[in-house]
Protein backbone atom coordinates (compact mmCIF):
# COMPACT_ATOMS: atom_id res chain seq x y z
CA UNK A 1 185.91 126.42 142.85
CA UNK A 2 187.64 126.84 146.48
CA UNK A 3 188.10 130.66 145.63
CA UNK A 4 184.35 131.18 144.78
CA UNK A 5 183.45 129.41 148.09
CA UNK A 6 185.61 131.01 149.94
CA UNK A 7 184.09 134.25 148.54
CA UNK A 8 180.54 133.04 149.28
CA UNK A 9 181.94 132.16 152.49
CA UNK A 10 183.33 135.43 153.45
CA UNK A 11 179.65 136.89 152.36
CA UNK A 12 177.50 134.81 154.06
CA UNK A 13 179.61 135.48 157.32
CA UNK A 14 179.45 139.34 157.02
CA UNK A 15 175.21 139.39 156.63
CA UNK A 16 174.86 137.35 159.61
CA UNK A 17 177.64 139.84 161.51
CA UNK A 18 175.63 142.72 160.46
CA UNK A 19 172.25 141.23 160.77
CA UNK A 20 173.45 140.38 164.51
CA UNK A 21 175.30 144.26 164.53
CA UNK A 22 171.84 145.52 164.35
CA UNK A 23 169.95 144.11 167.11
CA UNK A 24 173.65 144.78 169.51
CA UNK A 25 173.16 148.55 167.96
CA UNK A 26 169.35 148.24 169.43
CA UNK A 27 170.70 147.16 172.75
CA UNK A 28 173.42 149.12 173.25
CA UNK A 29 170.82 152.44 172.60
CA UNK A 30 168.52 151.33 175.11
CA UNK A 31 171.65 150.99 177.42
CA UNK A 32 173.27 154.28 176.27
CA UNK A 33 169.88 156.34 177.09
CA UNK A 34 168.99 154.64 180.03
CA UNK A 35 171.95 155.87 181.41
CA UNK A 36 171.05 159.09 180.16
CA UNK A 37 167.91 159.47 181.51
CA UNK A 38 165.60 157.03 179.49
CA UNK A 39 163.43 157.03 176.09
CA UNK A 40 160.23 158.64 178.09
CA UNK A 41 157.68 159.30 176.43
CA UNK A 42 158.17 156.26 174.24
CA UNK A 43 157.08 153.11 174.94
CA UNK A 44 159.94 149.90 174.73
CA UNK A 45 158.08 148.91 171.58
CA UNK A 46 157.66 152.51 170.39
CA UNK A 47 161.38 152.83 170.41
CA UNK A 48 162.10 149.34 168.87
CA UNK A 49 159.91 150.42 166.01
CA UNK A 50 162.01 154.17 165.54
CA UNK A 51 164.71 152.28 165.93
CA UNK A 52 163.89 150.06 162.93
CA UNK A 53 162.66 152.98 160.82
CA UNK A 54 166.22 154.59 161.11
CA UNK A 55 168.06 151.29 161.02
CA UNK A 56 165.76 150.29 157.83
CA UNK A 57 166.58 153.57 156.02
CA UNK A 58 170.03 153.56 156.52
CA UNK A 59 170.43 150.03 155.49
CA UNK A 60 169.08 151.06 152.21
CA UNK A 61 171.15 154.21 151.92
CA UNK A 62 174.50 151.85 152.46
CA UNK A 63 173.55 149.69 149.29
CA UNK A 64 175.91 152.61 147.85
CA UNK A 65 176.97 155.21 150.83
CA UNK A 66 180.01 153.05 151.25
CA UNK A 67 180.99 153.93 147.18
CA UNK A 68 180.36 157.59 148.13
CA UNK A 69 182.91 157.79 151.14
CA UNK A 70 185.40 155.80 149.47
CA UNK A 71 185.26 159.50 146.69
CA UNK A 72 188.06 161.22 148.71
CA UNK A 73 190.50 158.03 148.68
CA UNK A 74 190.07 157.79 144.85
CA UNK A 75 190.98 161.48 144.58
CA UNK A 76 193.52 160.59 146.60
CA UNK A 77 195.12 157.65 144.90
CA UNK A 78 194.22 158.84 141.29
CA UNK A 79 197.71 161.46 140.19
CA UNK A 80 195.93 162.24 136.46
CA UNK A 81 192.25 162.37 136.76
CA UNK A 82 189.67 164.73 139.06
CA UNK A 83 187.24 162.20 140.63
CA UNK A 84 184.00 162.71 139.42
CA UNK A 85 180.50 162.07 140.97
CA UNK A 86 179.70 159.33 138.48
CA UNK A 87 176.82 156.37 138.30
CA UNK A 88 179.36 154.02 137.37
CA UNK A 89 181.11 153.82 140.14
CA UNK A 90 178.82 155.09 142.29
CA UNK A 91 176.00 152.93 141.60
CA UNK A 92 177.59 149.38 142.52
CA UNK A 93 175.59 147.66 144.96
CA UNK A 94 177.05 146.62 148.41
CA UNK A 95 174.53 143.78 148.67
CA UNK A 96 175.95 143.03 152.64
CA UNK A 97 173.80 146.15 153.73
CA UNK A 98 170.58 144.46 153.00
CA UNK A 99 170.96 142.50 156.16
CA UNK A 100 170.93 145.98 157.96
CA UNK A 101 167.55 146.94 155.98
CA UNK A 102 166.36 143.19 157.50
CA UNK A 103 166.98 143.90 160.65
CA UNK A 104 165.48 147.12 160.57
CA UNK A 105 162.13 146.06 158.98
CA UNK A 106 161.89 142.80 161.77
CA UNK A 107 162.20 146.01 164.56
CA UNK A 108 159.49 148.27 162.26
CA UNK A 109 157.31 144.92 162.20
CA UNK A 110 157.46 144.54 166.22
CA UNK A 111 156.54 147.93 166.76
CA UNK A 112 153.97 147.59 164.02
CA UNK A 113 152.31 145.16 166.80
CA UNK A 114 150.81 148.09 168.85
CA UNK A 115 148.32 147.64 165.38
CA UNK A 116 148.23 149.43 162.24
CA UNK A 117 145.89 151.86 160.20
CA UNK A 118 145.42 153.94 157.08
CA UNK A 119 148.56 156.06 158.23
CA UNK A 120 150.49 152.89 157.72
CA UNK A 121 150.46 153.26 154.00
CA UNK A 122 152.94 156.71 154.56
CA UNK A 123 155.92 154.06 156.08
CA UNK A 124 157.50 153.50 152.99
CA UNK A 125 157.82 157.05 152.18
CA UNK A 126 159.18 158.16 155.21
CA UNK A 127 161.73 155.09 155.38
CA UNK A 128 162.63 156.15 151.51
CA UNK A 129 162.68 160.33 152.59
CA UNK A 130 165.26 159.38 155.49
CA UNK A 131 167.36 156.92 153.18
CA UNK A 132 167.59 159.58 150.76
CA UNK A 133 168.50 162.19 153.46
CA UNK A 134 171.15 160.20 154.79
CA UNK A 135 172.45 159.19 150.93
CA UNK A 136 172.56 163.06 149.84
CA UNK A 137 174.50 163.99 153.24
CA UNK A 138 177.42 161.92 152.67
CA UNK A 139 177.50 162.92 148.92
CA UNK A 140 177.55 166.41 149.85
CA UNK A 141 180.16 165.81 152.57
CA UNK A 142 182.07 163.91 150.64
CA UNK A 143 182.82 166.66 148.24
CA UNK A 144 184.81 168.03 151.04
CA UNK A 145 187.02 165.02 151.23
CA UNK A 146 187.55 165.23 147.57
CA UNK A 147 188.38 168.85 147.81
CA UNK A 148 191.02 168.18 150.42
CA UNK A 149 192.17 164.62 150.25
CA UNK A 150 195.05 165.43 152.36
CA UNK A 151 193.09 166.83 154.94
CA UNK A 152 190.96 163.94 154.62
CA UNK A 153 192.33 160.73 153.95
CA UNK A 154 194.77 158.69 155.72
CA UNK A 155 196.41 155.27 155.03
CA UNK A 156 197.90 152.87 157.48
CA UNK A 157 200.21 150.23 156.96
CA UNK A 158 200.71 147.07 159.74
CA UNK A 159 204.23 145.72 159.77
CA UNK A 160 205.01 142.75 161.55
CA UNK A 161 208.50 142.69 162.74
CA UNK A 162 210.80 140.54 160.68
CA UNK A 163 207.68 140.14 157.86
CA UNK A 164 206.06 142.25 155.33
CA UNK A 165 203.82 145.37 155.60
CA UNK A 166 200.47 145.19 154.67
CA UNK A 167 198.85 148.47 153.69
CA UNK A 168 195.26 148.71 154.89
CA UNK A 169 192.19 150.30 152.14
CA UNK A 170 192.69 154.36 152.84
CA UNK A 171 189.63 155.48 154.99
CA UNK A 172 188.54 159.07 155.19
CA UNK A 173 187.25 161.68 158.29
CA UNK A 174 184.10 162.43 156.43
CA UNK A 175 183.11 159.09 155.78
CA UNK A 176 183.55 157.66 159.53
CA UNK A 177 181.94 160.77 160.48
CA UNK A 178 178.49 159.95 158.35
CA UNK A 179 179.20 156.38 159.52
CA UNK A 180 178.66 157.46 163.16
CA UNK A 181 175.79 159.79 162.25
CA UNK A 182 174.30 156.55 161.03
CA UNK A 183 174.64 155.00 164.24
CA UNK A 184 173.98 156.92 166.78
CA UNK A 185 170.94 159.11 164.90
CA UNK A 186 168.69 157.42 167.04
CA UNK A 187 169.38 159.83 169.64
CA UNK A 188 168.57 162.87 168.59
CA UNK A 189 165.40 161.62 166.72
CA UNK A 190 164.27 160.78 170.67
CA UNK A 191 164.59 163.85 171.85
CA UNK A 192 163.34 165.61 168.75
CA UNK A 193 160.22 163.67 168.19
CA UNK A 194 156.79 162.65 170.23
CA UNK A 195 155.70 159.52 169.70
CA UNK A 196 152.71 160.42 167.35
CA UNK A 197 155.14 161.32 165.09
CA UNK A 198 154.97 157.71 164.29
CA UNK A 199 151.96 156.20 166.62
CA UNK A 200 148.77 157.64 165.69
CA UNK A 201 148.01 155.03 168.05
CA UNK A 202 148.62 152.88 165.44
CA UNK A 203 151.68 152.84 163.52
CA UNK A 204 152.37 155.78 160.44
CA UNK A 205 154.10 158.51 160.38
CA UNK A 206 152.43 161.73 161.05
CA UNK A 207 152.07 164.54 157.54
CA UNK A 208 154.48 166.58 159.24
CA UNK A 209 156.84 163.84 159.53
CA UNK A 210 156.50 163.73 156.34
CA UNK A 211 156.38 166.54 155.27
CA UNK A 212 159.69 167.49 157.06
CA UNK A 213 161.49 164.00 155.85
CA UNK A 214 160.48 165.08 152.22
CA UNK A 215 161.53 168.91 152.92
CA UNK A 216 164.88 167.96 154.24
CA UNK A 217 165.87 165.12 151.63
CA UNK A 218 164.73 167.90 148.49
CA UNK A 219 167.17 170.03 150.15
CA UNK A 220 170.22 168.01 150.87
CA UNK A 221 170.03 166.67 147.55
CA UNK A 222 169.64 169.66 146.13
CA UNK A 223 172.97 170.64 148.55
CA UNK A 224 174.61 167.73 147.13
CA UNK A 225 174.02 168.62 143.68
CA UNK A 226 175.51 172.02 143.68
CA UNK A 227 178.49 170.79 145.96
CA UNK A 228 179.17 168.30 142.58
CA UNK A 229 177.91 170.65 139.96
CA UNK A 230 180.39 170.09 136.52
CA UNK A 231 181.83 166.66 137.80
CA UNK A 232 178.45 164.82 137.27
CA UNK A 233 178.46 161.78 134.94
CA UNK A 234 177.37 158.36 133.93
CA UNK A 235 180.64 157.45 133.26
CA UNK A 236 183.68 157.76 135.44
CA UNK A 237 187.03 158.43 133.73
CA UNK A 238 189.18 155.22 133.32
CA UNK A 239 192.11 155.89 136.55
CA UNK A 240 188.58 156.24 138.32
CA UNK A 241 187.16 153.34 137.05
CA UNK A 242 190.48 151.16 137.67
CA UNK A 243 190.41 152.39 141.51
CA UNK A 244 186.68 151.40 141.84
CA UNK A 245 187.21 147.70 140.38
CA UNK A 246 190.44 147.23 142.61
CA UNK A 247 188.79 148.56 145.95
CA UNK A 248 185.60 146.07 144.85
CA UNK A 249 188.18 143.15 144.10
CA UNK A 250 189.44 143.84 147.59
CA UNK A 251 186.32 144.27 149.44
C-alpha cells in the first residue's frame, strides 16, 4: 500500500510540475521575444491563444513521443534484436503529458475570448494536424538514432565518492533535439504567421492553415513511414519488449 501511494504520489506531483511548466514556458516566450523585438502584429491574447494551440498539440503528441525517442536507447541496449517501430511499445500512454494538453487548451480558451465563429469548428483539426506533425517528426528522426546508436546515445553514471554509482536512463541527441523543437516552436510560428491565420476576428484557423497543417503532417508521416519501412509491427520482439517494461517500471 505505501509503494502504490508513493507511486500516486510521484504522479500527482509531476502533472502539477508540468501543468505549472506550461504557463513558465508562456512567460518565458513573451520574455524571450520581447527582448527580441516583440510579438507585433499579435495581440497579448492573440499570442496566448498560438501559444496554447502549439502547447495543446504537443501535449497530445507526448502521450507517446517520449516512447519514440527512447527507440535509439533500446537499439542501443538490445545486443540480439533490431528495434523495430512497433505499436506495442510504442503505443503506451505517458498519461503526465495530459497536463501539458490542459494547459494548452486553458491558453486556446483565453484567446478564444476575443469571441468565436463558424471558423471555430476547424480548431480541432488544426490542433490534431500539428500533433501529428510533431509525432511523425520525431519518428522519422528517430530512425537516425536507431541507425547510429553510438552516434546517438549516451549514458551517464553519478558516483558519489566513497558510495555507489547510479547509472542514469540513456538519453539520445535526436530526442532532446525534438524536445527543444517542442519548446521553443512558438517562435518561428510568430514570425511565419499573421494573425488571421488564426483570428478571423474571431478565433479559427484560416483554410490555408489548414490546408498547410494537413499538407505537412501527410508528408512527414509519409517521411516517417519510408524511414521505418520493413521494421513495422504490432508486436515488438521480446529483448524489445523487456527494455520497454523496464524503462516504464523506472519511469
Amino acid at each position: 500500500m505505501k509503494s502504490v501511494n508513493t507511486l500516486n504520489w510521484r504522479a500527482a506531483r509531476g502533472l502539477v510540475a508540468t501543468f505549472v511548466l506550461s504557463f513558465v514556458n508562456l512567460i518565458g516566450a513573451f520574455v524571450a521575444l520581447g527582448v527580441l523585438g516583440g510579438i507585433e502584429p499579435w495581440t497579448d491574447r492573440q499570442f496566448v491563444g498560438l501559444f496554447g494551440l502549439i502547447e495543446l498539440s504537443v501535449g497530445l503528441a507526448y502521450f507517446f513521443a517520449p516512447n519514440v525517442w527512447r527507440l535509439p536507447v533500446a537499439e542501443a541496449n538490445t545486443k540480439r534484436t533490431d528495434v523495430r517501430l512497433a505499436a506495442s511499445t510504442i503505443l503506451i500512454p505517458h498519461w503526465i503529458a495530459g497536463a501539458k494538453g490542459v494547459g494548452g487548451a486553458i491558453m486556446l480558451g483565453y484567446g478564444a475570448t476575443e469571441g468565436i465563429g463558424p471558423a471555430t469548428l476547424g480548431l480541432p483539426f488544426a490542433v490534431a494536424f500539428v500533433a501529428i506533425a510533431f509525432l511523425a517528426l520525431s519518428v522519422a528522426v528517430s530512425r537516425l538514432g536507431v541507425a547510429r546508436p553510438g552516434l546517438d546515445v549516451f549514458f551517464v553514471t553519478i558516483r558519489r565518492p566513497g558510495g555507489k554509482a547510479y547509472e542514469l536512463p540513456g538519453f539520445t541527441i535526436t530526442g532532446m533535439s525534438m524536445q527543444l523543437l517542442s519548446n521553443f516552436g512558438v517562435f518561428p510560428a510568430v514570425e511565419l504567421l499573421r494573425p488571421s491565420a488564426l483570428y478571423r476576428p474571431e478565433i479559427g484557423p484560416s483554410p490555408e492553415l489548414l490546408l498547410v497543417t494537413g499538407a505537412v503532417a501527410a508528408l512527414l508521416s509519409a517521411i516517417a513511414w519510408l524511414a521505418w519501412w520493413g521494421r513495422i509491427t504490432a508486436r515488438a520482439p521480446r529483448e524489445q519488449e523487456r527494455e520497454a517494461e523496464k524503462e516504464l517500471a523506472a519511469g
